[in-house]
N, C-alpha and C. Protein backbone atom coordinates (compact mmCIF):
# COMPACT_ATOMS: atom_id res chain seq x y z
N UNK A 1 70.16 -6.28 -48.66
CA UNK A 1 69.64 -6.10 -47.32
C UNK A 1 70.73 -5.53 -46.41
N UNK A 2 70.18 -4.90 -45.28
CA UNK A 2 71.56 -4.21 -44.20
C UNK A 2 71.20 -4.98 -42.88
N UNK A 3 72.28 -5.34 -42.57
CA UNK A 3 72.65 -5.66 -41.59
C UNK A 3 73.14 -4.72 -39.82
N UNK A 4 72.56 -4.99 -39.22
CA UNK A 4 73.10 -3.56 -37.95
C UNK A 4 74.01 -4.25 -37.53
N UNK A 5 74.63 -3.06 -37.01
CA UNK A 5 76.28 -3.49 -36.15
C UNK A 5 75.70 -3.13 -34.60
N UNK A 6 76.13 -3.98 -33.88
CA UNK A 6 75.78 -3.51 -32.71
C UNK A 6 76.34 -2.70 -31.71
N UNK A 7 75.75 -1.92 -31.00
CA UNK A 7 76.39 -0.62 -30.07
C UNK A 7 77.00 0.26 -31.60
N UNK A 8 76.05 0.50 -32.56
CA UNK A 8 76.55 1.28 -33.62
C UNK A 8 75.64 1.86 -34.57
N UNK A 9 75.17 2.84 -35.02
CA UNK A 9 74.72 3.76 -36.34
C UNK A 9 74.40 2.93 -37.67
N UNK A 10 76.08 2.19 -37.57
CA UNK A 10 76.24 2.23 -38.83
C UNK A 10 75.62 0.95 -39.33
N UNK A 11 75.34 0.31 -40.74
CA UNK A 11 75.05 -1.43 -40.97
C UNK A 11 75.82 -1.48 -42.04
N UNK A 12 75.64 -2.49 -42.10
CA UNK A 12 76.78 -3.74 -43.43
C UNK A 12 75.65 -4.29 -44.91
N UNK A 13 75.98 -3.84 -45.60
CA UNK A 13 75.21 -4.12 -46.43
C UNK A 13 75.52 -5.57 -47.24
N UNK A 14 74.56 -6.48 -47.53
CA UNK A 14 75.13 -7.59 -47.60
C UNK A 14 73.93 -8.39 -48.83
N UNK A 15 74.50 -9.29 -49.17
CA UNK A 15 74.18 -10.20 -50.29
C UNK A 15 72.80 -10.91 -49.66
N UNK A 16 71.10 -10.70 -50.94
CA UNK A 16 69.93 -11.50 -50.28
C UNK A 16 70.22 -13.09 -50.50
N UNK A 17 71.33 -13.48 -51.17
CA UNK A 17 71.36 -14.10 -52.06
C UNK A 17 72.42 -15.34 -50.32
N UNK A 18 72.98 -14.78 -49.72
CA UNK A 18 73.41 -15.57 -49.15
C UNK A 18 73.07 -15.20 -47.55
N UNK A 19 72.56 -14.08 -47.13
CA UNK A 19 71.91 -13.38 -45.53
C UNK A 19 70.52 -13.64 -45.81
N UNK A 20 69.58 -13.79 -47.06
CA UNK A 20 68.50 -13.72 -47.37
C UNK A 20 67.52 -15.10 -47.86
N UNK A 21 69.07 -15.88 -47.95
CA UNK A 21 68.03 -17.09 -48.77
C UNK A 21 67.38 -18.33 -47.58
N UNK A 22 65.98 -18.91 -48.33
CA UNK A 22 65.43 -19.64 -47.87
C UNK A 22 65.82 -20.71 -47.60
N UNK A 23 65.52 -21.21 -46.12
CA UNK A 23 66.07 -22.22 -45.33
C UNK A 23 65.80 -23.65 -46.01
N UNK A 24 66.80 -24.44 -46.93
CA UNK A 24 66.34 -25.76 -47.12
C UNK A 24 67.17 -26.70 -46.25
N UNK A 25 66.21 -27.01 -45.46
CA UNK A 25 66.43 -28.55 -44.46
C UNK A 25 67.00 -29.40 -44.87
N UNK A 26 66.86 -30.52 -46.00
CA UNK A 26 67.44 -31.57 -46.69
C UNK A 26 68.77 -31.29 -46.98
N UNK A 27 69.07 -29.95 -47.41
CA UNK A 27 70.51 -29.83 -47.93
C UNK A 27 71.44 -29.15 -46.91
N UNK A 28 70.70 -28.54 -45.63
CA UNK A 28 71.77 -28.55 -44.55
C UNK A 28 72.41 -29.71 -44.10
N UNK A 29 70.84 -30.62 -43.88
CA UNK A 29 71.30 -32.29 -43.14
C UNK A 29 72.37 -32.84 -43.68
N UNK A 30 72.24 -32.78 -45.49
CA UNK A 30 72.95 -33.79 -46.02
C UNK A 30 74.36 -33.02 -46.10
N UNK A 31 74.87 -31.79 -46.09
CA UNK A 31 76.05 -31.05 -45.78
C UNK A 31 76.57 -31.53 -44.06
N UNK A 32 75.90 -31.40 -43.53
CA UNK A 32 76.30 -31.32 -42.12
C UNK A 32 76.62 -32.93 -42.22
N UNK A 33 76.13 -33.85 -42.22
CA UNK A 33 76.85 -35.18 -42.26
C UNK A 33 77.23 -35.58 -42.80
N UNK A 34 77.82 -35.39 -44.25
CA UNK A 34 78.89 -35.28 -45.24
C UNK A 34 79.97 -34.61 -44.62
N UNK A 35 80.02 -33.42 -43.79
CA UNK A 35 80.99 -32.97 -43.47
C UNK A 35 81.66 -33.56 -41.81
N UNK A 36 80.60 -34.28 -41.25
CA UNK A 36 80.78 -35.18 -40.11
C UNK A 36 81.66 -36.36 -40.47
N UNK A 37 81.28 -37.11 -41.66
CA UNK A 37 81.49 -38.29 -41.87
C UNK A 37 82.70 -37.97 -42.40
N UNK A 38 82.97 -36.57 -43.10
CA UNK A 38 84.45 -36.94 -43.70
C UNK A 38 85.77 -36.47 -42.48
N UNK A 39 85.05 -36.88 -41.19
CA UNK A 39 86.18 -36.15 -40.11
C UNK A 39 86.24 -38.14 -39.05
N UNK A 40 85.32 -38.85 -40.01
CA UNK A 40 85.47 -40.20 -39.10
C UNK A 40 86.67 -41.00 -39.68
N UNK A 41 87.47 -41.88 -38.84
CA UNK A 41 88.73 -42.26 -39.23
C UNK A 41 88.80 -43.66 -40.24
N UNK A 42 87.01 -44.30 -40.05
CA UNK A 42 86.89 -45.69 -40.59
C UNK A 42 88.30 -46.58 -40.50
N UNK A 43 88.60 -46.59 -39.00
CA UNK A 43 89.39 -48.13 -39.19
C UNK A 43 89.33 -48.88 -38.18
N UNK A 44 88.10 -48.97 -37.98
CA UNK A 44 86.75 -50.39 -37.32
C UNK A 44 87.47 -51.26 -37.86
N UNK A 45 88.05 -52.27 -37.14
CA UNK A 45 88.17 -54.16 -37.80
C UNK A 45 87.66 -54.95 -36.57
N UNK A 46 86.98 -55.93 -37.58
CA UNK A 46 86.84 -57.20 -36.47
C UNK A 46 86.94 -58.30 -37.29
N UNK A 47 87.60 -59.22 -36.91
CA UNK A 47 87.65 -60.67 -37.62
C UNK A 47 86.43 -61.52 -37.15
N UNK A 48 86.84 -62.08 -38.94
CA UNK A 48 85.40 -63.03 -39.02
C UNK A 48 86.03 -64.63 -38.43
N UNK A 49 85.02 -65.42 -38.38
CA UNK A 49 85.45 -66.93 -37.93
C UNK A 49 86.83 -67.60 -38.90
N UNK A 50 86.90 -66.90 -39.91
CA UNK A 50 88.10 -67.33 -40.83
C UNK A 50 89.80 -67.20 -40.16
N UNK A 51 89.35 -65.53 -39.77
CA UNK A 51 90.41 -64.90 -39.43
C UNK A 51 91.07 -65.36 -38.03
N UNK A 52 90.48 -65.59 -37.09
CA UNK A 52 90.35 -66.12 -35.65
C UNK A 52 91.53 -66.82 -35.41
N UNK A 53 92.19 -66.74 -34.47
CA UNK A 53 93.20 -67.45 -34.27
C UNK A 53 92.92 -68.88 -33.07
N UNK A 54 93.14 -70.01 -33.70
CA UNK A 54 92.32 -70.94 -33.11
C UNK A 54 92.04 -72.24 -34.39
N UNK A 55 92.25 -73.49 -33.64
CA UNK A 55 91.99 -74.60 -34.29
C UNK A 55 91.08 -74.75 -35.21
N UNK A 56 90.59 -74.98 -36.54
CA UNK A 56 89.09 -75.29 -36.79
C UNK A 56 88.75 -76.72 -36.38
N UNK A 57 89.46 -77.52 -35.91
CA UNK A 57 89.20 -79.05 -35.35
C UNK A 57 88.03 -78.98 -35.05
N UNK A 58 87.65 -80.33 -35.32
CA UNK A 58 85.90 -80.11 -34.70
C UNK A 58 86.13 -80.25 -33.19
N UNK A 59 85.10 -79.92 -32.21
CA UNK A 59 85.95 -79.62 -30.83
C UNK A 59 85.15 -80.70 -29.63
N UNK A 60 84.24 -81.72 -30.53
CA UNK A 60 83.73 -83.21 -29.57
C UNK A 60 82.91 -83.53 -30.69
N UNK A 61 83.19 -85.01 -30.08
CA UNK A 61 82.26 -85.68 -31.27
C UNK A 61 80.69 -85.58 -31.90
N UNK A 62 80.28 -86.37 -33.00
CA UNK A 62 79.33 -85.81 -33.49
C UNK A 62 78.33 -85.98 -32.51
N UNK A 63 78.08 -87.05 -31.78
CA UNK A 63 77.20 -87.55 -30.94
C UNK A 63 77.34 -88.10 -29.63
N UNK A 64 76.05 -87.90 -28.67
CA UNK A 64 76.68 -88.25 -27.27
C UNK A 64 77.43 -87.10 -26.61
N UNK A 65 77.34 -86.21 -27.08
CA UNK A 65 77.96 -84.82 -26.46
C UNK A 65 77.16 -83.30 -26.01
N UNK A 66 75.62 -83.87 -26.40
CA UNK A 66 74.87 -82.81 -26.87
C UNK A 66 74.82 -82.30 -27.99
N UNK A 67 74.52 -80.86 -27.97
CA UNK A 67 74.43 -79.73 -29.26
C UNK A 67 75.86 -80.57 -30.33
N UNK A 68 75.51 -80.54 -31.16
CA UNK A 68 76.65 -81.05 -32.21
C UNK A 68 77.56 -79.76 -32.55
N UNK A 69 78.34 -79.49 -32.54
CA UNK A 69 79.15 -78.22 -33.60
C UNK A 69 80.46 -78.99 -33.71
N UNK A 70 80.54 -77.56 -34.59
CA UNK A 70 82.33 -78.40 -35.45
C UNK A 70 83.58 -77.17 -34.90
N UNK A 71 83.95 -76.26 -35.14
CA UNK A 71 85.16 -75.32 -34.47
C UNK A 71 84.49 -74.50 -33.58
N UNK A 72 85.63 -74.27 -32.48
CA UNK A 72 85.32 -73.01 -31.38
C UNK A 72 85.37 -71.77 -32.08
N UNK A 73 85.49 -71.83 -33.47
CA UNK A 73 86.37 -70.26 -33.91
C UNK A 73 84.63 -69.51 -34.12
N UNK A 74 83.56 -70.40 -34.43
CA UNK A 74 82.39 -69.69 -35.00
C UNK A 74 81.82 -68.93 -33.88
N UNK A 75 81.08 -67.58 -34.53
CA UNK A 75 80.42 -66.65 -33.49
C UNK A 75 79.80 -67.21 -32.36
N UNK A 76 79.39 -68.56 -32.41
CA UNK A 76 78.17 -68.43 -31.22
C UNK A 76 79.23 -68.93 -29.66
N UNK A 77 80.44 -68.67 -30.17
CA UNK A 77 81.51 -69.28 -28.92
C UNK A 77 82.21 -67.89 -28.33
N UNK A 78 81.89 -67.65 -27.22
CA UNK A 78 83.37 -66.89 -26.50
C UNK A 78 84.45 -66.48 -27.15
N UNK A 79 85.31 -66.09 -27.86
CA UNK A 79 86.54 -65.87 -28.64
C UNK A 79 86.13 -65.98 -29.93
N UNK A 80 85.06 -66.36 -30.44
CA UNK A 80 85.33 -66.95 -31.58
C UNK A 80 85.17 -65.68 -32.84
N UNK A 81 84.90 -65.77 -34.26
CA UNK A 81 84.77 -64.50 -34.78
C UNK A 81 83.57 -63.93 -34.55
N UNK A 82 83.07 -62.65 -35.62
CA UNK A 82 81.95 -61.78 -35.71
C UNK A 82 81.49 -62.31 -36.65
N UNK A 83 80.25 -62.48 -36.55
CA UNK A 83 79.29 -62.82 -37.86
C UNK A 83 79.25 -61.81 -38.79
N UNK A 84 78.83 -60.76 -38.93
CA UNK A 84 79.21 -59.30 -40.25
C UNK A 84 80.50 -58.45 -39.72
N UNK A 85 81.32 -59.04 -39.40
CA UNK A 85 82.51 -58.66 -38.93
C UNK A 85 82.56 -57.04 -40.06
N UNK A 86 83.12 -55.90 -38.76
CA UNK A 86 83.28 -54.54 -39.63
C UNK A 86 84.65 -54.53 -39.85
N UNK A 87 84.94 -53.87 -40.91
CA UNK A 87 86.24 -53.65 -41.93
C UNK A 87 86.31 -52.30 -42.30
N UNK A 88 87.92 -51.94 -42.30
CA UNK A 88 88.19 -50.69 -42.66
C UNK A 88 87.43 -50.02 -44.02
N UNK A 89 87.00 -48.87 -44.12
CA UNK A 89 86.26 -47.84 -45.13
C UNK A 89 86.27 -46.79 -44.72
N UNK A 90 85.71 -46.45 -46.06
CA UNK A 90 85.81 -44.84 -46.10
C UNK A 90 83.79 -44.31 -45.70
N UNK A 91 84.18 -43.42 -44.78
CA UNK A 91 82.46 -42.79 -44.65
C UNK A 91 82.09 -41.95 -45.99
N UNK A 92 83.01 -41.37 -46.81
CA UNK A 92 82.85 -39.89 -47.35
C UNK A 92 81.93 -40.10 -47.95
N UNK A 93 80.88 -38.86 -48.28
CA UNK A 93 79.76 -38.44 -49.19
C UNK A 93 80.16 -37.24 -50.11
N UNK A 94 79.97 -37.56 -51.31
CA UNK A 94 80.54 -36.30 -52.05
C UNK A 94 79.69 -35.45 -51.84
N UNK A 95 80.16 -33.84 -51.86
CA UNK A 95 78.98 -32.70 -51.90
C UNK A 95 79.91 -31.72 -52.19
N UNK A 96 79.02 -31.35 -53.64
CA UNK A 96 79.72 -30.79 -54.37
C UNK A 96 80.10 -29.12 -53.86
N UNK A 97 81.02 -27.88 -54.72
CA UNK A 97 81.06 -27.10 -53.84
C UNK A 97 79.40 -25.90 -53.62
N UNK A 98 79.19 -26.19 -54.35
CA UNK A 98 77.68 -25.32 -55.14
C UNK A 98 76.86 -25.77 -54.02
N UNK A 99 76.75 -26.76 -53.80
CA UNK A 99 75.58 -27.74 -52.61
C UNK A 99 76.61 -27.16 -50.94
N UNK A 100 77.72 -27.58 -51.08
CA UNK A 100 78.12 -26.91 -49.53
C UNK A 100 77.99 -25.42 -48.92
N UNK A 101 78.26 -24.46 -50.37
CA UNK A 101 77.97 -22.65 -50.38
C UNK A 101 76.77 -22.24 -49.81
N UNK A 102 75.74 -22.90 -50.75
CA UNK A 102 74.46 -22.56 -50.51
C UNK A 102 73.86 -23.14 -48.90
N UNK A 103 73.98 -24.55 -48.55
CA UNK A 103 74.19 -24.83 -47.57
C UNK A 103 74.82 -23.50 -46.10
N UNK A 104 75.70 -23.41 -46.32
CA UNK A 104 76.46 -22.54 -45.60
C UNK A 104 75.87 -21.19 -45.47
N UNK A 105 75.36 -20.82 -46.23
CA UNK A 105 74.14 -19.45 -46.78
C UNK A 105 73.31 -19.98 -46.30
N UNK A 106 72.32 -20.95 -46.55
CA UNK A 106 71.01 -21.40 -46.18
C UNK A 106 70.99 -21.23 -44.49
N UNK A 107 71.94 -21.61 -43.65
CA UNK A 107 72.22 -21.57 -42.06
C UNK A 107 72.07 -19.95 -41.49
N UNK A 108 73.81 -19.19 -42.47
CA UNK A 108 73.49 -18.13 -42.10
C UNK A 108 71.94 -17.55 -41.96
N UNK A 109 71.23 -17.65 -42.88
CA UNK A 109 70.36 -16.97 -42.81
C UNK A 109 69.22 -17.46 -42.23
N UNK A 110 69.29 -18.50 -41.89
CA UNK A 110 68.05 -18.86 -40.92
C UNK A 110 68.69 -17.99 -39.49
N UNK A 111 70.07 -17.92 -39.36
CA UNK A 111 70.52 -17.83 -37.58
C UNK A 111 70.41 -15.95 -37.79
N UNK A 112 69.85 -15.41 -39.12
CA UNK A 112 70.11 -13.59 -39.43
C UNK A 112 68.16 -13.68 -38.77
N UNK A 113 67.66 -14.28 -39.63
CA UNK A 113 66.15 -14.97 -39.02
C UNK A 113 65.41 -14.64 -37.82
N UNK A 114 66.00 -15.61 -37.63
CA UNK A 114 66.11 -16.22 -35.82
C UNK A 114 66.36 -15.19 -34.81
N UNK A 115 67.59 -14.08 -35.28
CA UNK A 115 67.87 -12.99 -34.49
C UNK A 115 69.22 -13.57 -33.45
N UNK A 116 70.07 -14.99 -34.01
CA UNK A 116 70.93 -15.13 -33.21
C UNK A 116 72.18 -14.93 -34.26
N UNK A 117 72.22 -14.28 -34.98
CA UNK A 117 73.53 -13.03 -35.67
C UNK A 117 73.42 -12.39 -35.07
N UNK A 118 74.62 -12.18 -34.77
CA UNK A 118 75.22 -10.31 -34.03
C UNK A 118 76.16 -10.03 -35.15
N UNK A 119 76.33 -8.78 -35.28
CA UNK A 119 77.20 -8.01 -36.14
C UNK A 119 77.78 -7.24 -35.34
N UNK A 120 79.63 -6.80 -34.90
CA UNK A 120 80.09 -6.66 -34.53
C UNK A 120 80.84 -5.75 -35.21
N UNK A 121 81.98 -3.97 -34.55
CA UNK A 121 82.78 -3.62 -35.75
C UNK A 121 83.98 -4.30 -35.12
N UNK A 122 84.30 -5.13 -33.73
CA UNK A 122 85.82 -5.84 -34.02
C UNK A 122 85.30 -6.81 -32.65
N UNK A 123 86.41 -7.68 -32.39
CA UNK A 123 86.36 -8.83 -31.23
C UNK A 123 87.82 -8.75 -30.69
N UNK A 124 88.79 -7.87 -31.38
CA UNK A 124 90.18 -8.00 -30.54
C UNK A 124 90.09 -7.26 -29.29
N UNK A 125 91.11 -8.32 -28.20
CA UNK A 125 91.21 -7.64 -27.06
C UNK A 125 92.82 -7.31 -26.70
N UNK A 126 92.58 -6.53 -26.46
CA UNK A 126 93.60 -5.32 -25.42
C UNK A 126 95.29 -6.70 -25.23
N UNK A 127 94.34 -7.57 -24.27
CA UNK A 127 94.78 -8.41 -23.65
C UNK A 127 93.97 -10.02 -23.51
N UNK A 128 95.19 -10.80 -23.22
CA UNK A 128 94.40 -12.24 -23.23
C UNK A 128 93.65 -12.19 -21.62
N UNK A 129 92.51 -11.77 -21.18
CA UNK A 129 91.39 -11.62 -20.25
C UNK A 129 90.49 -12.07 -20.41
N UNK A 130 90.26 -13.23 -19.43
CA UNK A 130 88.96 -14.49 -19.72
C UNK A 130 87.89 -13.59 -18.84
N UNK A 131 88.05 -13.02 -17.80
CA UNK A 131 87.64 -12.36 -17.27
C UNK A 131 86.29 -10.73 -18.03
N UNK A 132 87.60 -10.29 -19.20
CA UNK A 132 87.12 -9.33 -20.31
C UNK A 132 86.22 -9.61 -20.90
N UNK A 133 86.83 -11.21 -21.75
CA UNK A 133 85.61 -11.95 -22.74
C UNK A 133 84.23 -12.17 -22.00
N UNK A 134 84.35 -12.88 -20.43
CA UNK A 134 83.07 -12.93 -20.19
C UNK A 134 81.99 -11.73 -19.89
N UNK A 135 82.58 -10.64 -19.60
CA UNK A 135 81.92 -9.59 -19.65
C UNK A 135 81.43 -8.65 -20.66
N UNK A 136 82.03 -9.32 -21.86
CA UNK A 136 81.81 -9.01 -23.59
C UNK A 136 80.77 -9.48 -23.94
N UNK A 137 80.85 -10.96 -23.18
CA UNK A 137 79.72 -11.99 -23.91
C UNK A 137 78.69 -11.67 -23.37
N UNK A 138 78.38 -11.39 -21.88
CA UNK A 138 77.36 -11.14 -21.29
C UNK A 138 76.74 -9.47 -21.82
N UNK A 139 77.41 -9.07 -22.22
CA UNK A 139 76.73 -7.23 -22.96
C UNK A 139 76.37 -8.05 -23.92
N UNK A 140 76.80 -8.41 -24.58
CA UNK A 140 76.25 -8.78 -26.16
C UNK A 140 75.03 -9.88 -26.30
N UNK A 141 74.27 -10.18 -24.87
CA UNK A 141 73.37 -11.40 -24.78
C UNK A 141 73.64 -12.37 -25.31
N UNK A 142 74.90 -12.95 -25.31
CA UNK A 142 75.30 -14.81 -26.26
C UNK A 142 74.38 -15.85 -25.60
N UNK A 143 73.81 -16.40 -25.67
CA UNK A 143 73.69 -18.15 -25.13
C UNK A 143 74.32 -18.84 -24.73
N UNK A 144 74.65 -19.86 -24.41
CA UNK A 144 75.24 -20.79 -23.74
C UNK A 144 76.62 -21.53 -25.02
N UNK A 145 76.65 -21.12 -26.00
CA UNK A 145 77.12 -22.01 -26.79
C UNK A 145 77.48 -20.97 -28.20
N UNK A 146 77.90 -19.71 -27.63
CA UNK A 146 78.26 -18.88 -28.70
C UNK A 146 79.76 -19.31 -29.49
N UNK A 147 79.17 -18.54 -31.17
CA UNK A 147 80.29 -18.78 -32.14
C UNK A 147 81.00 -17.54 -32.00
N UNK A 148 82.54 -17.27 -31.90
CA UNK A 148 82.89 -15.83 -32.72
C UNK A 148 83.52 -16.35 -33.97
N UNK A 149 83.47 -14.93 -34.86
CA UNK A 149 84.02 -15.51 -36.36
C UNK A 149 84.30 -13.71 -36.34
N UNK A 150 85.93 -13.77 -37.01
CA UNK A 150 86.40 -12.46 -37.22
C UNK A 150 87.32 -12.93 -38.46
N UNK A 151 87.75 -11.91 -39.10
CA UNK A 151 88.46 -12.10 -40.04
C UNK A 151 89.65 -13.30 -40.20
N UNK A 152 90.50 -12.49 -39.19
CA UNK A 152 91.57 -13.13 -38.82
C UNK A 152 91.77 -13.51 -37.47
N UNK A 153 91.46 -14.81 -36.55
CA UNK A 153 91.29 -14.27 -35.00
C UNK A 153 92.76 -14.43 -34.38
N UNK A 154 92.27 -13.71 -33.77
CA UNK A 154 93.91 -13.10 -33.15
C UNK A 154 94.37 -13.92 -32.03
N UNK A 155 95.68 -13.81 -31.37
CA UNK A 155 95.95 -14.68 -30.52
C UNK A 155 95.53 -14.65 -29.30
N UNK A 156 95.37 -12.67 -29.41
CA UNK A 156 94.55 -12.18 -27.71
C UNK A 156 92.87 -12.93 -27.37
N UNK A 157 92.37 -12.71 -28.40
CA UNK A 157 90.67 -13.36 -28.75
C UNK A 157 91.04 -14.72 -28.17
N UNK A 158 91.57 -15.74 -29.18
CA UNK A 158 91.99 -16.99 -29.09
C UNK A 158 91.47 -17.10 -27.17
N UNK A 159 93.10 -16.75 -26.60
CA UNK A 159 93.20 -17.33 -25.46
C UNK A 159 92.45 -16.54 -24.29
N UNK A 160 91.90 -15.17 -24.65
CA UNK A 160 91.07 -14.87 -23.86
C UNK A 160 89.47 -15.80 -23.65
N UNK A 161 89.08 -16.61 -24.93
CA UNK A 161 88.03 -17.66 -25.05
C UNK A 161 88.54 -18.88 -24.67
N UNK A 162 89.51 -19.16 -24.70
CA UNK A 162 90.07 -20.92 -24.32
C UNK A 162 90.05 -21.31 -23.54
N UNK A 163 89.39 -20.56 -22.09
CA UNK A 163 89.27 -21.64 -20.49
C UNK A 163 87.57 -21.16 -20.66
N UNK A 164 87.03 -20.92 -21.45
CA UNK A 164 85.14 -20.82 -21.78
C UNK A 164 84.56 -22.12 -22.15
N UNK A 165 83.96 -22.90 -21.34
CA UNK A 165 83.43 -24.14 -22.17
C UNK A 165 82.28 -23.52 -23.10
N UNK A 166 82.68 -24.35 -24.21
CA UNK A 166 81.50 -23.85 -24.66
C UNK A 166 81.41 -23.10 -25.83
N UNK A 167 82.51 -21.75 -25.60
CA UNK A 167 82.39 -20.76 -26.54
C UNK A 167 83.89 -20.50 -27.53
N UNK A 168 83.42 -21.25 -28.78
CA UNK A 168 84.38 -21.28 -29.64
C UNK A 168 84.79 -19.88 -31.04
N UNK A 169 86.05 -19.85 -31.01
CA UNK A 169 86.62 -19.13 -31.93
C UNK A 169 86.96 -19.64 -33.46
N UNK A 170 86.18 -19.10 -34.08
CA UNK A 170 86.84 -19.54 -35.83
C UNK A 170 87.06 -18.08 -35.96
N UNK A 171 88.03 -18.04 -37.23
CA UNK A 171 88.34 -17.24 -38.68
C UNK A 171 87.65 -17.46 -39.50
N UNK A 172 87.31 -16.97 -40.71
CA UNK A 172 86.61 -17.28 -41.62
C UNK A 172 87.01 -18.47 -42.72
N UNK A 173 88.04 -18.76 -42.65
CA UNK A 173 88.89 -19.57 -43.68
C UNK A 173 88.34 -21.25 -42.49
N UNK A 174 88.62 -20.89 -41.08
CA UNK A 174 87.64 -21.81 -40.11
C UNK A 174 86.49 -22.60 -40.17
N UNK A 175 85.86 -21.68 -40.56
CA UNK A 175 84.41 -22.13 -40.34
C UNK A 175 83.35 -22.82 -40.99
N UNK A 176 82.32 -23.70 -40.54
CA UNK A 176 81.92 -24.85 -40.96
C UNK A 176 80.76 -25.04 -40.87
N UNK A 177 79.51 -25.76 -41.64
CA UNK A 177 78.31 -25.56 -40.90
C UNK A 177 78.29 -26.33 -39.89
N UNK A 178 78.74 -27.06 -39.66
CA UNK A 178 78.91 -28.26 -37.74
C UNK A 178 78.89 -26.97 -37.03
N UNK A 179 80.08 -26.54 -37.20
CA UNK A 179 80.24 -25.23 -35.71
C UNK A 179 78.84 -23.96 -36.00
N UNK A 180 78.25 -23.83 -37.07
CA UNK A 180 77.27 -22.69 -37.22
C UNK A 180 76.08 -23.42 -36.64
N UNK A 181 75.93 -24.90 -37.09
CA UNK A 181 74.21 -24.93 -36.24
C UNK A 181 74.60 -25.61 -34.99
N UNK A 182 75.90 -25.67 -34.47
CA UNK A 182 75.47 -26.23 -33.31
C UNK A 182 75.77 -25.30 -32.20
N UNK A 183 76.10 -23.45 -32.37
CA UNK A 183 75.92 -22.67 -32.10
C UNK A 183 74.32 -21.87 -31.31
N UNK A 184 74.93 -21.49 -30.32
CA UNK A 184 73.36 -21.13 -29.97
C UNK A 184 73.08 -19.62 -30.54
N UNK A 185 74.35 -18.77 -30.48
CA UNK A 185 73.98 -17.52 -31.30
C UNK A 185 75.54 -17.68 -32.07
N UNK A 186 75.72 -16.53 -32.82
CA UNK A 186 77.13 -16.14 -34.08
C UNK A 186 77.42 -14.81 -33.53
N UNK A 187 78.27 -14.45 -33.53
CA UNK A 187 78.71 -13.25 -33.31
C UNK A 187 79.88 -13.07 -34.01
N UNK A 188 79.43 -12.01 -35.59
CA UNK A 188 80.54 -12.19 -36.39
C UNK A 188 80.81 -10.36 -36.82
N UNK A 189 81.96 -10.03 -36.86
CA UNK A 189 82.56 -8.92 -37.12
C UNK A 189 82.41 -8.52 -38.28
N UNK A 190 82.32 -7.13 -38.79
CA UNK A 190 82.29 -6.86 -40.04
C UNK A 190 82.75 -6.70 -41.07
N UNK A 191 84.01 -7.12 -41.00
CA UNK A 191 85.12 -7.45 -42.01
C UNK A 191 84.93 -8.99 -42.00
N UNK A 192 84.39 -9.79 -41.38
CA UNK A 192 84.26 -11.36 -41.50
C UNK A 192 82.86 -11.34 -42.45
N UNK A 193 82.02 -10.26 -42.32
CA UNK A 193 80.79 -10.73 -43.23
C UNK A 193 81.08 -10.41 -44.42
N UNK A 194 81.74 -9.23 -44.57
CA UNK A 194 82.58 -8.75 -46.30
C UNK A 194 83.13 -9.81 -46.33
N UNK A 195 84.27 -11.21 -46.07
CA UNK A 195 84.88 -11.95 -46.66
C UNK A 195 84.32 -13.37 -46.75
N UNK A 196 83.12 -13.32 -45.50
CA UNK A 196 82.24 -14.60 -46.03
C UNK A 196 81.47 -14.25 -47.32
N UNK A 197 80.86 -13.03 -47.47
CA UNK A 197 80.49 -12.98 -48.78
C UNK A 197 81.31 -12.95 -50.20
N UNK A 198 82.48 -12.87 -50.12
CA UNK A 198 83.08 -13.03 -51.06
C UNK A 198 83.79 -14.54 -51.44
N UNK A 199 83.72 -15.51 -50.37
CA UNK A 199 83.92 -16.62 -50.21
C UNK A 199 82.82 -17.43 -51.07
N UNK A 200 81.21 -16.89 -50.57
CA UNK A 200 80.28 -17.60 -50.93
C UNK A 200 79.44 -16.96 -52.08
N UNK A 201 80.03 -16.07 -52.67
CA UNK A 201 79.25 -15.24 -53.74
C UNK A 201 79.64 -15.89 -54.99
């Protein structure tokens, strides 16, 4: 299939196999929070009534005192421990690389779909101009929440996007499906689609 470049003649000819393939839902979800979960730090602790620092003495007698209990350390007291007290772990979900590729393909091509791919022949600027970029972004119709992805992004790109809420810069070696669906459009250069396809082929 070809791809158009925009403000251009020319298109990019590209793989059906990863611009073309059919959108499966289940295996974006389970990529996208596999790849969430392996960015969480799991080191939640809370002590249980064991751990508690504090007497276990029983804390009034059995009777003539009211409610009977035996230590302040148990949950139903102020200070005392957590009843399923949480403990350090690991979130990770394995996913293998075959399941993350296709995944990563499966997105592209819903967002080639959708009509929120742009194909670009470059994104370097002159100069670091936040001023430039926003007048880039606005020719090129982005959304509120545009991706760029270029080969290699440069330092001018970089910091001409870095006072933009909102609108983030990857490289291709970067990029992730988190940052692709939570993108409102992609705007990727055409030397970035030759090396995502060779990444994911």
């Amino acid at each position: 299939m070809e791809l158009a470049i925009n403000n251009s003649s020319n298109t990019v000819s590209v793989s059906d196999e990863i611009f073309g393939r059919e959108f499966n839902r289940d295996l974006v979800h389970q990529v996208v929070v596999a790849y969430r979960n392996a960015g969480r730090a799991g080191t939640k602790a809370q002590k249980t009534r064991s751990e508690v620092s504090g007497t276990t003495k029983k804390s009034k007698k059995q009777k003539g005192g009211g409610a009977r209990h035996g230590a302040l350390t148990a949950p139903i007291f102020t200070g005392g421990g957590v009843t399923f007290a949480a403990k350090p772990r690991s979130f990770e979900q394995k996913v293998n690389r075959k399941m993350y590729r296709a995944a990563v393909s499966a997105i592209l091509s819903e967002l080639n779909r959708q009509g929120r791919l742009t194909v670009v022949e470059t994104l370097d600027a002159d100069a670091p101009k936040t001023s430039a970029m926003v007048q880039r972004l606005k020719d090129l119709g982005c959304g509120r929440r545009p991706l760029l992805v270029t080969e290699d992004a440069s330092e001018n790109l970089y910091l001409s996007a870095r006072n933009l809420p909102y609108v983030e810069v990857r490289d291709v070696q970067g990029l992730d499906p988190v940052s692709l669906v939570g993108a409102d459009s992609v705007v990727i250069t055409a030397d970035a689609v030759k090396k995502i396809e060779e990444w994911l082929a």
